[in-house]
Protein backbone atom coordinates (compact mmCIF):
# COMPACT_ATOMS: atom_id res chain seq x y z
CA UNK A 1 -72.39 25.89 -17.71
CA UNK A 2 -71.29 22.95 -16.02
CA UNK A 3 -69.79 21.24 -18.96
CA UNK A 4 -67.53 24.74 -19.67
CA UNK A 5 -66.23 24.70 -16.67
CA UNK A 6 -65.56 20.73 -16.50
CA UNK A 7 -62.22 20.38 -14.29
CA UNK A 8 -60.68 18.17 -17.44
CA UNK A 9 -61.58 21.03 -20.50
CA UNK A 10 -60.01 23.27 -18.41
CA UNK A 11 -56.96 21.04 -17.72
CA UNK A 12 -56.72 20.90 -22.25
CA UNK A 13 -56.86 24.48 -22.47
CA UNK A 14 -53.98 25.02 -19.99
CA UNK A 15 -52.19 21.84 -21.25
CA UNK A 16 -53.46 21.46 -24.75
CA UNK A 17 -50.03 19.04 -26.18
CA UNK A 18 -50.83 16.97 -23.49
CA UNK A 19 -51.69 12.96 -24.62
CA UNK A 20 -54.57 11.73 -23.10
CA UNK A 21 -53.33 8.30 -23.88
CA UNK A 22 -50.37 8.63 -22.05
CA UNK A 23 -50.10 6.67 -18.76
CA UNK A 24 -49.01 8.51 -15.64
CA UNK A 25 -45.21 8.00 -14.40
CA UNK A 26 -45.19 4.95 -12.25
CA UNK A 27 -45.01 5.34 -8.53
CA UNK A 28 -41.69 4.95 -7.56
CA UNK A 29 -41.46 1.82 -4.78
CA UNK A 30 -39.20 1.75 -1.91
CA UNK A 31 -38.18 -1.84 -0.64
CA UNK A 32 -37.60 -2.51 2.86
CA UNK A 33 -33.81 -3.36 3.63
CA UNK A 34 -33.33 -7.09 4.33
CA UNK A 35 -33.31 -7.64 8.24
CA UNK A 36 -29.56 -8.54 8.08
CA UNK A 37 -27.31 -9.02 11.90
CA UNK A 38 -25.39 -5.90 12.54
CA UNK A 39 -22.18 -8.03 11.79
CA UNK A 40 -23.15 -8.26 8.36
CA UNK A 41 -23.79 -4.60 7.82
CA UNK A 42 -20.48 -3.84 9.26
CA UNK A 43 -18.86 -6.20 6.24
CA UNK A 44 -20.97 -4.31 3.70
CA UNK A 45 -20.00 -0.94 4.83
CA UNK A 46 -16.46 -1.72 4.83
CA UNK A 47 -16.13 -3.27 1.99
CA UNK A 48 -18.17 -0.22 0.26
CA UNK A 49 -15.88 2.32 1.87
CA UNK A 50 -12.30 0.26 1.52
CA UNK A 51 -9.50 2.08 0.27
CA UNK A 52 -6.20 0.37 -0.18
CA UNK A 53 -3.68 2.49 1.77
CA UNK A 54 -5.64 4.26 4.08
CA UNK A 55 -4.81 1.79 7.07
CA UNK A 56 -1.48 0.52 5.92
CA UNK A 57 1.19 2.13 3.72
CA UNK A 58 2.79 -1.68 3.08
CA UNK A 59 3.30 -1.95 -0.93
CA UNK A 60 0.88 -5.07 -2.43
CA UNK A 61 1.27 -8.50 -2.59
CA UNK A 62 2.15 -9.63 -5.82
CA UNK A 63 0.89 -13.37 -4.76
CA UNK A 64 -2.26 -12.28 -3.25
CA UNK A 65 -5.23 -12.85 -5.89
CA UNK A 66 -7.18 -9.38 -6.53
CA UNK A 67 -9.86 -9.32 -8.49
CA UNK A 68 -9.74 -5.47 -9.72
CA UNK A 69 -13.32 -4.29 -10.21
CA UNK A 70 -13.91 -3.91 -14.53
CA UNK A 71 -15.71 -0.55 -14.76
CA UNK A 72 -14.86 2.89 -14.09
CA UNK A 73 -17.25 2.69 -11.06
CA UNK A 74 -16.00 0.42 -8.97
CA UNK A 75 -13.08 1.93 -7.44
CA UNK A 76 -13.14 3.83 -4.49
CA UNK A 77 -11.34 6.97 -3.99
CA UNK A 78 -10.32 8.41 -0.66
CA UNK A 79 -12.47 11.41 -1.38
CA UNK A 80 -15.74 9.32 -2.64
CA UNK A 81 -14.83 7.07 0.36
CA UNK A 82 -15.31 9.62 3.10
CA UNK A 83 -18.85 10.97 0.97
CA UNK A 84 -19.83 7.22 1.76
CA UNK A 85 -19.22 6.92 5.28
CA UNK A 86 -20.65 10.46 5.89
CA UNK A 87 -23.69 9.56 4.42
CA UNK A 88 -23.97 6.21 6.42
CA UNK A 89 -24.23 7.72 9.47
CA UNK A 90 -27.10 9.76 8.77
CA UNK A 91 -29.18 7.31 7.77
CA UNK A 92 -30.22 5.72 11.45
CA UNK A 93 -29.43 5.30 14.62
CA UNK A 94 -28.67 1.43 14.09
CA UNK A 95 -26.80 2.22 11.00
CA UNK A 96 -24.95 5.54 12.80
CA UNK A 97 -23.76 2.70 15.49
CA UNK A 98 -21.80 0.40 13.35
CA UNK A 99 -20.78 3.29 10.63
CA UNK A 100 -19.38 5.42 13.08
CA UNK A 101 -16.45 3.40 13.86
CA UNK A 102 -15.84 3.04 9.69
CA UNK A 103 -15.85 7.06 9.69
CA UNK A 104 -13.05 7.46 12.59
CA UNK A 105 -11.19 4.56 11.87
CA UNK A 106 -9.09 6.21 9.49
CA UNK A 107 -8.53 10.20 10.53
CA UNK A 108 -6.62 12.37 8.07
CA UNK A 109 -5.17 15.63 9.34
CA UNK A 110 -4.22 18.15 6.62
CA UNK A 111 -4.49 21.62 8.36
CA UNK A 112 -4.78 23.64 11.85
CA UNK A 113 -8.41 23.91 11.48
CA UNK A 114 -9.15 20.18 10.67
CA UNK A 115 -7.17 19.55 13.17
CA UNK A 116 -9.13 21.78 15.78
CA UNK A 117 -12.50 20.49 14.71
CA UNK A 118 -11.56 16.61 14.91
CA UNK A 119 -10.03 17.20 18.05
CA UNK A 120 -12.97 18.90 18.75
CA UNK A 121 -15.20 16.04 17.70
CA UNK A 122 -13.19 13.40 19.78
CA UNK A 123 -13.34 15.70 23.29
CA UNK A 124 -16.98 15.97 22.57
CA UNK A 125 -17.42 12.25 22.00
CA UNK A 126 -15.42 11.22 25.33
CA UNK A 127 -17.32 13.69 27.02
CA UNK A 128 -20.88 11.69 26.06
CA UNK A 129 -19.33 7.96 26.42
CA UNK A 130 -19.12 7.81 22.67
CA UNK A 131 -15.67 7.84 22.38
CA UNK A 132 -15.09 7.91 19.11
CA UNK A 133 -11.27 7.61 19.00
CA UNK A 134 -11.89 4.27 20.39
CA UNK A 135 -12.60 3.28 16.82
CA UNK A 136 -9.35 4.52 15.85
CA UNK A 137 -6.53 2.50 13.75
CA UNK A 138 -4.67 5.19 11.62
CA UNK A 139 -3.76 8.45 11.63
CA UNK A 140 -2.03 10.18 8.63
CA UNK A 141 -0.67 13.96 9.14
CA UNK A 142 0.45 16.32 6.89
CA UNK A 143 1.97 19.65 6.92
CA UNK A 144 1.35 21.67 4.22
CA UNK A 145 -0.77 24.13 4.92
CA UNK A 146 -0.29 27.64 6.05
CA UNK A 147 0.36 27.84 10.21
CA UNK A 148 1.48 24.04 10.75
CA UNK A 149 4.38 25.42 11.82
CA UNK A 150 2.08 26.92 15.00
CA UNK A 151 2.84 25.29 18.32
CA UNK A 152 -0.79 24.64 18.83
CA UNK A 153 -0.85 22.65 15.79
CA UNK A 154 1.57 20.45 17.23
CA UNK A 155 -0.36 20.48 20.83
CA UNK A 156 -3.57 19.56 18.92
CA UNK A 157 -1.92 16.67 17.17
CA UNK A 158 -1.05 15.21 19.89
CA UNK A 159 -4.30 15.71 22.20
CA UNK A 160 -5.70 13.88 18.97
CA UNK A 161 -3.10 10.63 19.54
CA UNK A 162 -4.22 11.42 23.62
CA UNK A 163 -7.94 10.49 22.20
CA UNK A 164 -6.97 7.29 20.43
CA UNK A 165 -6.32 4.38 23.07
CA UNK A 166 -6.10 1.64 19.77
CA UNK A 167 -4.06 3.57 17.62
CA UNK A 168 -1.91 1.28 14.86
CA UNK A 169 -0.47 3.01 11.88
CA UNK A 170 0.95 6.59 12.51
CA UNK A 171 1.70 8.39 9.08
CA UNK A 172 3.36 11.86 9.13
CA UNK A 173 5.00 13.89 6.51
CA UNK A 174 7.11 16.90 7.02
CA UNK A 175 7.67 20.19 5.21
CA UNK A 176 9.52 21.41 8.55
CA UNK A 177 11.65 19.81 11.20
CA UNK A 178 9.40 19.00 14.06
CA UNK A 179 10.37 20.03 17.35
CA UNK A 180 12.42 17.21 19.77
CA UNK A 181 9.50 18.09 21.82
CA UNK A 182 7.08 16.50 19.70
CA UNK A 183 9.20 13.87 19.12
CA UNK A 184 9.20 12.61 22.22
CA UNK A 185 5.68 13.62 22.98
CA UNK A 186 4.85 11.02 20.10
CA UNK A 187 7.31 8.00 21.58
CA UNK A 188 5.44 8.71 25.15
CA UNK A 189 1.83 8.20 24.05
CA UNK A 190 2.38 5.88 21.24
CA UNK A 191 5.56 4.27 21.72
CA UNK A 192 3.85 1.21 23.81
CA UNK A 193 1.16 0.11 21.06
CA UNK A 194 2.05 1.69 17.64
CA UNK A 195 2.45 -1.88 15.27
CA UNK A 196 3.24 0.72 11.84
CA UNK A 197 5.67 3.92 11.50
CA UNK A 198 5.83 6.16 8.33
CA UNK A 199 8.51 9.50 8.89
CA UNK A 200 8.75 11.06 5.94
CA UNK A 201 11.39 13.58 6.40
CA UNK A 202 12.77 13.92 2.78
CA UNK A 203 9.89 14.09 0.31
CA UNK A 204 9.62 18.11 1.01
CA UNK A 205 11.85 19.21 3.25
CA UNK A 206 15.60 19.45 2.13
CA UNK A 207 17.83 19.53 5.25
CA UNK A 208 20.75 17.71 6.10
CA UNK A 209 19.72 16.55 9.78
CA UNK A 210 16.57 16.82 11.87
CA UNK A 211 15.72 16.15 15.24
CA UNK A 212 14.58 12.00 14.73
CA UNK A 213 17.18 9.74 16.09
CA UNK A 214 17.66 6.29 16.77
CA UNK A 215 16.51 6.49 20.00
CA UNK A 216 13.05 8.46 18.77
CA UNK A 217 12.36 4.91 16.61
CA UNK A 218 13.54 2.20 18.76
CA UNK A 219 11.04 3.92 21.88
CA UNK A 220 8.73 1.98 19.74
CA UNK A 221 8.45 -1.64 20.87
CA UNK A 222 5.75 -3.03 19.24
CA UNK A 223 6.26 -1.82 15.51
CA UNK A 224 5.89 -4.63 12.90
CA UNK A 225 6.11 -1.71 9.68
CA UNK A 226 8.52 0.49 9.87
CA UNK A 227 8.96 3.08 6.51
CA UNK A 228 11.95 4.82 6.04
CA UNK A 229 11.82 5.83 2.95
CA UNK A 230 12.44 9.24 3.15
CA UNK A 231 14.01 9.25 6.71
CA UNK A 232 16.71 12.06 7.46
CA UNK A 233 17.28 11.23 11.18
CA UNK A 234 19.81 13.38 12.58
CA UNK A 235 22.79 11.60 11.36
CA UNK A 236 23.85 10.13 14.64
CA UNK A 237 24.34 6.65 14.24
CA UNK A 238 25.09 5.32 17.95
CA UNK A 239 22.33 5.29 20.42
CA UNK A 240 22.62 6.70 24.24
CA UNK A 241 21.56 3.06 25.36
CA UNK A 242 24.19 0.10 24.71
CA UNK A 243 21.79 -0.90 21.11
CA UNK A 244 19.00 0.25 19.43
CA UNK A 245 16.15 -2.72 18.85
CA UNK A 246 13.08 -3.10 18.02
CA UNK A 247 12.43 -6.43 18.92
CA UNK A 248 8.32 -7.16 16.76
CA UNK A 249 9.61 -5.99 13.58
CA UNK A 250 8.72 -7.98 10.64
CA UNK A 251 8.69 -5.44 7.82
CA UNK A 252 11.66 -2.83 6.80
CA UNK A 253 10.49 -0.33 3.87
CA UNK A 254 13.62 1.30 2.64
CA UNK A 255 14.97 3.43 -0.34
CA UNK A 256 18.02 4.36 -2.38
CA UNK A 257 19.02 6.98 0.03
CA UNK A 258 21.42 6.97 2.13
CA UNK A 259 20.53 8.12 5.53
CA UNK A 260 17.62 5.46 5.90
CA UNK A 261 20.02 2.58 4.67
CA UNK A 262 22.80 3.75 7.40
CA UNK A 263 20.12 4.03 10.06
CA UNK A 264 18.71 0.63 9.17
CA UNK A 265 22.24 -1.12 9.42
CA UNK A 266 22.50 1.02 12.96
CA UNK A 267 19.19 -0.86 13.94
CA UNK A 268 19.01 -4.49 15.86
CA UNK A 269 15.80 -6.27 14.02
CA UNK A 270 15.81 -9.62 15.45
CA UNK A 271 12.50 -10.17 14.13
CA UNK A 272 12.81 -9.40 10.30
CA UNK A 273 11.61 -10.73 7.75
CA UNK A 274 10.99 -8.79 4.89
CA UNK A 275 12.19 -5.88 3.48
CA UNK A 276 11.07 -3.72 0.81
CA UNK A 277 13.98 -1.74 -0.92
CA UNK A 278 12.20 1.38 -3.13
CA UNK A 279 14.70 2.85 -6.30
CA UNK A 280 14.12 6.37 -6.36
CA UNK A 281 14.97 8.08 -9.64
CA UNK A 282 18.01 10.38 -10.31
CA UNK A 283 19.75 8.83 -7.07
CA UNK A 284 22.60 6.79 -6.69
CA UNK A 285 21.82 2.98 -6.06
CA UNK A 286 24.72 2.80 -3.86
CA UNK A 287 25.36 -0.82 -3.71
CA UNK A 288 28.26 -1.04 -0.94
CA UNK A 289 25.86 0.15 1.56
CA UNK A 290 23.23 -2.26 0.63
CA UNK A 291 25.76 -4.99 1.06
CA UNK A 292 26.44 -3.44 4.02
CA UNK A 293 22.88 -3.96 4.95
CA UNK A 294 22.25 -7.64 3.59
CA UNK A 295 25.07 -8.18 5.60
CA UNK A 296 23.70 -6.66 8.85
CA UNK A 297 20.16 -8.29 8.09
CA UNK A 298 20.10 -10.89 5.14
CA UNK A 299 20.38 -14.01 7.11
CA UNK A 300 17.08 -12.87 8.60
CA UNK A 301 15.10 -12.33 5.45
CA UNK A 302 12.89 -14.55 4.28
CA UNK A 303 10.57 -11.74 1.63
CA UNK A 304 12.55 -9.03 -0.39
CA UNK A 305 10.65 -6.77 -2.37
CA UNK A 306 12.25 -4.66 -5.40
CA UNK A 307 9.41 -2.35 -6.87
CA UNK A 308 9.60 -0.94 -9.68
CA UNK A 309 12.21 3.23 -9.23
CA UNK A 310 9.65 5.49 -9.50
CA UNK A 311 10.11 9.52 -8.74
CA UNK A 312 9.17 9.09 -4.76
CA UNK A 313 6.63 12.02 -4.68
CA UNK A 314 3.92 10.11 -5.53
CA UNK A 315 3.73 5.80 -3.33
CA UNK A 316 0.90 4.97 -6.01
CA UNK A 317 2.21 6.79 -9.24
CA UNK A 318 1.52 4.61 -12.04
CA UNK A 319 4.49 3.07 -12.94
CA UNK A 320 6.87 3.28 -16.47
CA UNK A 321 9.50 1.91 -17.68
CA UNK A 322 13.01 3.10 -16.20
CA UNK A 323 16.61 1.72 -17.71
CA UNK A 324 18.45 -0.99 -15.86
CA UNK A 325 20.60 1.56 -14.20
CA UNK A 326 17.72 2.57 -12.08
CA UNK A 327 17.01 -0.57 -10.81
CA UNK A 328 18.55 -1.98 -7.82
CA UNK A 329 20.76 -4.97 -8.85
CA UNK A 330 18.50 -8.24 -7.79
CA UNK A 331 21.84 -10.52 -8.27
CA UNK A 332 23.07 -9.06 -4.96
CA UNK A 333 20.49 -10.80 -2.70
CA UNK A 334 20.98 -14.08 -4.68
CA UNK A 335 24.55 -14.24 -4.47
CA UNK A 336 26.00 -17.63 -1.73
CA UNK A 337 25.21 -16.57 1.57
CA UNK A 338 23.79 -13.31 1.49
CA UNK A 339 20.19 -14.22 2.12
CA UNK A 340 20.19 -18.39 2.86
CA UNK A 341 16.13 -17.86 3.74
CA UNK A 342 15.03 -16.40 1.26
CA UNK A 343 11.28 -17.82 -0.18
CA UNK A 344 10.16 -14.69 -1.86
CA UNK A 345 11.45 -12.34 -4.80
CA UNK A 346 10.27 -10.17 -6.43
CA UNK A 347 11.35 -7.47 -9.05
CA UNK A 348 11.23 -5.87 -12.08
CA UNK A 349 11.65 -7.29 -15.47
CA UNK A 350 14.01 -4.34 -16.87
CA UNK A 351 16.43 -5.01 -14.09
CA UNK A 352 20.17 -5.83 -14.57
CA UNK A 353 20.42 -9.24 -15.84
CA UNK A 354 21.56 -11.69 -13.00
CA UNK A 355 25.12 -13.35 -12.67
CA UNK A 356 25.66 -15.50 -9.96
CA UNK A 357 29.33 -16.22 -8.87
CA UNK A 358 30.47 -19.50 -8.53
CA UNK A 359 27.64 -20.51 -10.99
CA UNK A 360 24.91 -23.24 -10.13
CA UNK A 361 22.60 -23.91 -7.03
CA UNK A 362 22.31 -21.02 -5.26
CA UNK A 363 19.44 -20.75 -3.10
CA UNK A 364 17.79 -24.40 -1.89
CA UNK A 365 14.96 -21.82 0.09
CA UNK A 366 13.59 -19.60 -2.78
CA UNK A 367 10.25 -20.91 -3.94
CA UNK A 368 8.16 -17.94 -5.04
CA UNK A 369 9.12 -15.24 -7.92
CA UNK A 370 7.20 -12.49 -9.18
CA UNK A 371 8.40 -9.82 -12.11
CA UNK A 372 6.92 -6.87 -12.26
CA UNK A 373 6.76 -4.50 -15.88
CA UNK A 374 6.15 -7.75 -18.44
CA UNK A 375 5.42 -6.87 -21.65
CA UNK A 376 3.36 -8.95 -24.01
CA UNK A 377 5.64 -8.13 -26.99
CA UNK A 378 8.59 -8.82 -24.92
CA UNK A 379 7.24 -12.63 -23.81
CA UNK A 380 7.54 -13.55 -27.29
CA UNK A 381 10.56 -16.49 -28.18
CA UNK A 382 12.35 -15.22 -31.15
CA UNK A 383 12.94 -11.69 -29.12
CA UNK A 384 15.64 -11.88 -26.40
CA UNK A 385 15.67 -9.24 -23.77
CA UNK A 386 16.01 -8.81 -20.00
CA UNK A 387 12.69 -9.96 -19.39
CA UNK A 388 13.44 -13.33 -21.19
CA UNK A 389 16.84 -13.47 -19.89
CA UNK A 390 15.30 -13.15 -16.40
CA UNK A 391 12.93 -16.05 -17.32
CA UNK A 392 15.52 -18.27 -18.61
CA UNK A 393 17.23 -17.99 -15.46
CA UNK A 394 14.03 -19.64 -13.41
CA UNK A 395 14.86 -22.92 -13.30
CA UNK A 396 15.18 -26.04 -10.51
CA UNK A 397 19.29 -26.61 -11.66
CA UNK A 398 19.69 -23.15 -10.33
CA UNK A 399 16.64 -22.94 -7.46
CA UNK A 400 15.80 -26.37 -6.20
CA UNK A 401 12.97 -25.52 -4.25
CA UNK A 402 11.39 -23.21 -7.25
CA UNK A 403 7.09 -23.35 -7.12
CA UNK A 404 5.85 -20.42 -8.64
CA UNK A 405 6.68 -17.80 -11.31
CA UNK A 406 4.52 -14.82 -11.59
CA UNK A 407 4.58 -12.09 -13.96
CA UNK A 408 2.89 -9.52 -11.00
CA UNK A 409 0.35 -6.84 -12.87
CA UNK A 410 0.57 -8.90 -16.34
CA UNK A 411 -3.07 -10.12 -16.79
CA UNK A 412 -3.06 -12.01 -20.32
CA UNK A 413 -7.25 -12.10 -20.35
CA UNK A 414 -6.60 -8.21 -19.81
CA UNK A 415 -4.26 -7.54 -22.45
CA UNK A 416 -5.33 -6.22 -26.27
CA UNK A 417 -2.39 -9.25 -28.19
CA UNK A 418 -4.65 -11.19 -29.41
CA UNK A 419 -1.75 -13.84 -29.70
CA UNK A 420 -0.62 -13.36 -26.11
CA UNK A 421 -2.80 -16.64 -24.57
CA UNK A 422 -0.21 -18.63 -27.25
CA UNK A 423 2.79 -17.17 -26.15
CA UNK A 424 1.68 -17.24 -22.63
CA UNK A 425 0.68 -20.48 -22.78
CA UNK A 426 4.24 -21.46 -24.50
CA UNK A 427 5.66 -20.11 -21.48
CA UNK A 428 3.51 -22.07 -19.47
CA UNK A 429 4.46 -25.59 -21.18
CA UNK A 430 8.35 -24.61 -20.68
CA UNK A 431 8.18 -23.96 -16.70
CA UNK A 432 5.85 -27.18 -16.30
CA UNK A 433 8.44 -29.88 -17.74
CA UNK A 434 10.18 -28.29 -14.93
CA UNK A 435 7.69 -28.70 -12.29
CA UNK A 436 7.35 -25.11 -11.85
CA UNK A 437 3.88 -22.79 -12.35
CA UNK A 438 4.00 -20.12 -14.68
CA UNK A 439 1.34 -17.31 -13.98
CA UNK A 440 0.04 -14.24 -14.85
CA UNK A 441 -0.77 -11.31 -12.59
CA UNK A 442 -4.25 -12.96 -11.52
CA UNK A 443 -2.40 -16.30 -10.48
CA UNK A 444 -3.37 -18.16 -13.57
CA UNK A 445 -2.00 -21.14 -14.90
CA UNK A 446 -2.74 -20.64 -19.07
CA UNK A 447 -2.76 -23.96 -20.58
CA UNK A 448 -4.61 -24.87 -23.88
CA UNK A 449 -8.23 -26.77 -23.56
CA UNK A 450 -9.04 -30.47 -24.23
CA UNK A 451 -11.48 -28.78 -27.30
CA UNK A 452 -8.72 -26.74 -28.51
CA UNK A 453 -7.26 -27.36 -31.94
């Protein structure tokens, strides 16, 4: 009796497939985090959590080194972004302490009820001494959905820049003309510490004027970025006081259209240094106003910036190749004169081919180029185009103080030519009798090993 109704027979005759020589699943083992300071927590979880744009809408450095991450994985997207810093916080108190400010410091308003419960979130938080919006750097608004166009929208938006003391970067974009009321509700509580300024006026809203003025953007004294690429304004180019200045600014981001260009020239930027000049598709370049402009501002510049026209819907679209009539002309910031500072330049390979008038020594400042859109196929010697005519041109008799070439986003270890490292490398060898480095989009110098045949 006892040996029918052994535990183990009966175990076979419920489970009779089952292996007795099988080993049970291994307990699974949970390590103890490393005792790490707080400090180096707070590195972890940013890095972890960093997306590039969502604290600054300034393009990328061609001459700053990135290392892009080589599997699918290792991007971060805003959306998987937020998951992370979501999840953070619920982990522990400790963790909740330093997360917290990685979870507010970048606040994203897309509707009436987002807006409602974040402003929600941040009363709540000032009520308990949390204060959440302390942690605050950028906030990026948009209007799209259904009853922005609500007045307590607008009263919520700003109650949110109310909760935000340390507020830097200020992002909105407009699918109706905001009120002058808002306006200068925004110049009142931001206008003393707001270092970056993106009005996007253009990008879904088709009007002629709105209510922005010149006055609206220089009540900002301590900008550094200012955006304008799709800037409407309301068309009146002289200010009520005797000048219009904003006296920080270091960085102008401009496009092809007309209204930002005008209000840029109607601006006093003592403090400029770069400028960023977009090509948007299917526009007019318009190249009397930007000489107009270089001649308002180019003695000032020492960084100009000429990405790549793209369709100005998208600032990230991947870009393609456009013909040489979409491209802003880079001869006219190298012509005697125009910009005597310049260090920097950069733009694309497919622009218009540069003539220089008188010919010779131009620029005894410029020391750093970057193209953008190389080719491998169109680095090779025997086939001239603009990208080799642009190359050509690189050289000391015509910039003295010439350092550093740099074909920006061409990474030869990246790309499937399996004769690219030669031609690279050929490259390489041509710029160095001439004391100048020749890199690729990582900042490497190709040159053939002492092993090498």
């Amino acid at each position: 009796m006892l040996r029918l109704f052994n535990p183990r027979r009966i175990y076979d005759l419920v489970f009779p497939f089952t292996c007795h020589c099988a080993t049970d699943a291994p307990t699974q083992i949970f390590r103890r985090l490393p005792d790490l300071p707080l400090e180096i927590w707070l590195e972890i979880f940013q890095w972890s959590t960093y997306v590039y744009g969502s604290t600054t809408f300034e393009p990328l450095d061609p001459f700053i080194v990135k290392h892009s991450p080589r599997d699918v994985m290792g991007t971060n997207s805003p959306i998987l972004s937020l998951h992370t810093k979501c999840a953070l916080v619920r982990v522990c108190h400790a963790w909740r302490r330093i997360a917290i400010q990685i979870l507010y410091q970048h606040i994203v308003i897309r509707s009436p009820s987002r807006a409602t419960l974040i402003l929600q979130a941040l009363r709540d938080s000032h009520s308990d001494k949390a204060n959440y919006g302390y942690w605050t750097r950028s906030i990026t608004l948009y209007t799209h959905a259904r009853g922005v166009k609500d007045i307590r929208f607008l009263q919520n938006v700003f109650r949110i820049l109310q909760y935000c003391p340390r507020l830097r970067t200020f992002s909105a974009t407009w699918c109706f003309v905001a009120p002058k009321e808002f306006l200068d509700a925004v110049a009142t509580v931001c206008g003393p510490n707001l270092q970056g300024l993106c009005w996007d006026e253009r990008r879904y809203l088709s009007v002629a004027k709105t209510h922005a003025s010149l006055d609206f953007l220089s009540s900002f004294k301590s900008l550094r970025v200012l955006d304008l690429r799709n800037f409407v304004g309301d068309g009146c180019l002289t200010p009520t006081d005797a000048a219009a200045t904003l006296p920080c600014l270091d960085h102008l981001i401009l496009s092809n259209h007309t209204p930002n260009i005008s209000v840029a020239v109607a601006l006093h930027l003592p403090a400029l240094r770069t400028l960023t000049l977009q090509s948007v598709v299917h526009h007019p370049i318009g190249t009397d106003l930007i000489t107009k402009l270089l001649a308002t501002h180019g003695a000032r510049l020492t960084t100009v910036h000429l990405p790549c026209p793209n369709s100005g819907l998208d600032t990230f679209e991947p870009t393609q190749p456009r013909p040489a009539s979409q491209h802003i002309p880079p001869a006219l910031f190298l012509q005697v004169g125009v910009c005597p500072n310049l260090e920097v330049f950069t733009f694309s390979a497919n622009s218009p081919p540069i003539t220089l008038h008188p010919p010779g020594p131009t620029h005894t400042a410029l020391r750093r180029i970057a193209l953008y859109s190389v080719r491998a196929e169109a680095l090779y010697p025997l086939k001239r185009n603009d990208t080799q005519t642009h190359l050509r041109l690189f050289t000391r008799a015509v910039f003295p103080a010439l350092e550093t070439v740099r074909t920006a986003g061409f990474i030869v270890d990246a790309d499937g030519d399996i004769l690219v490292k030669d031609v690279f490398i050929w490259w390489s060898e041509r710029f160095e009798k001439d004391g100048v480095d020749f890199q690729d989009g990582e900042g490497v110098v190709w040159t053939y090993g002492e092993d090498s045949e």
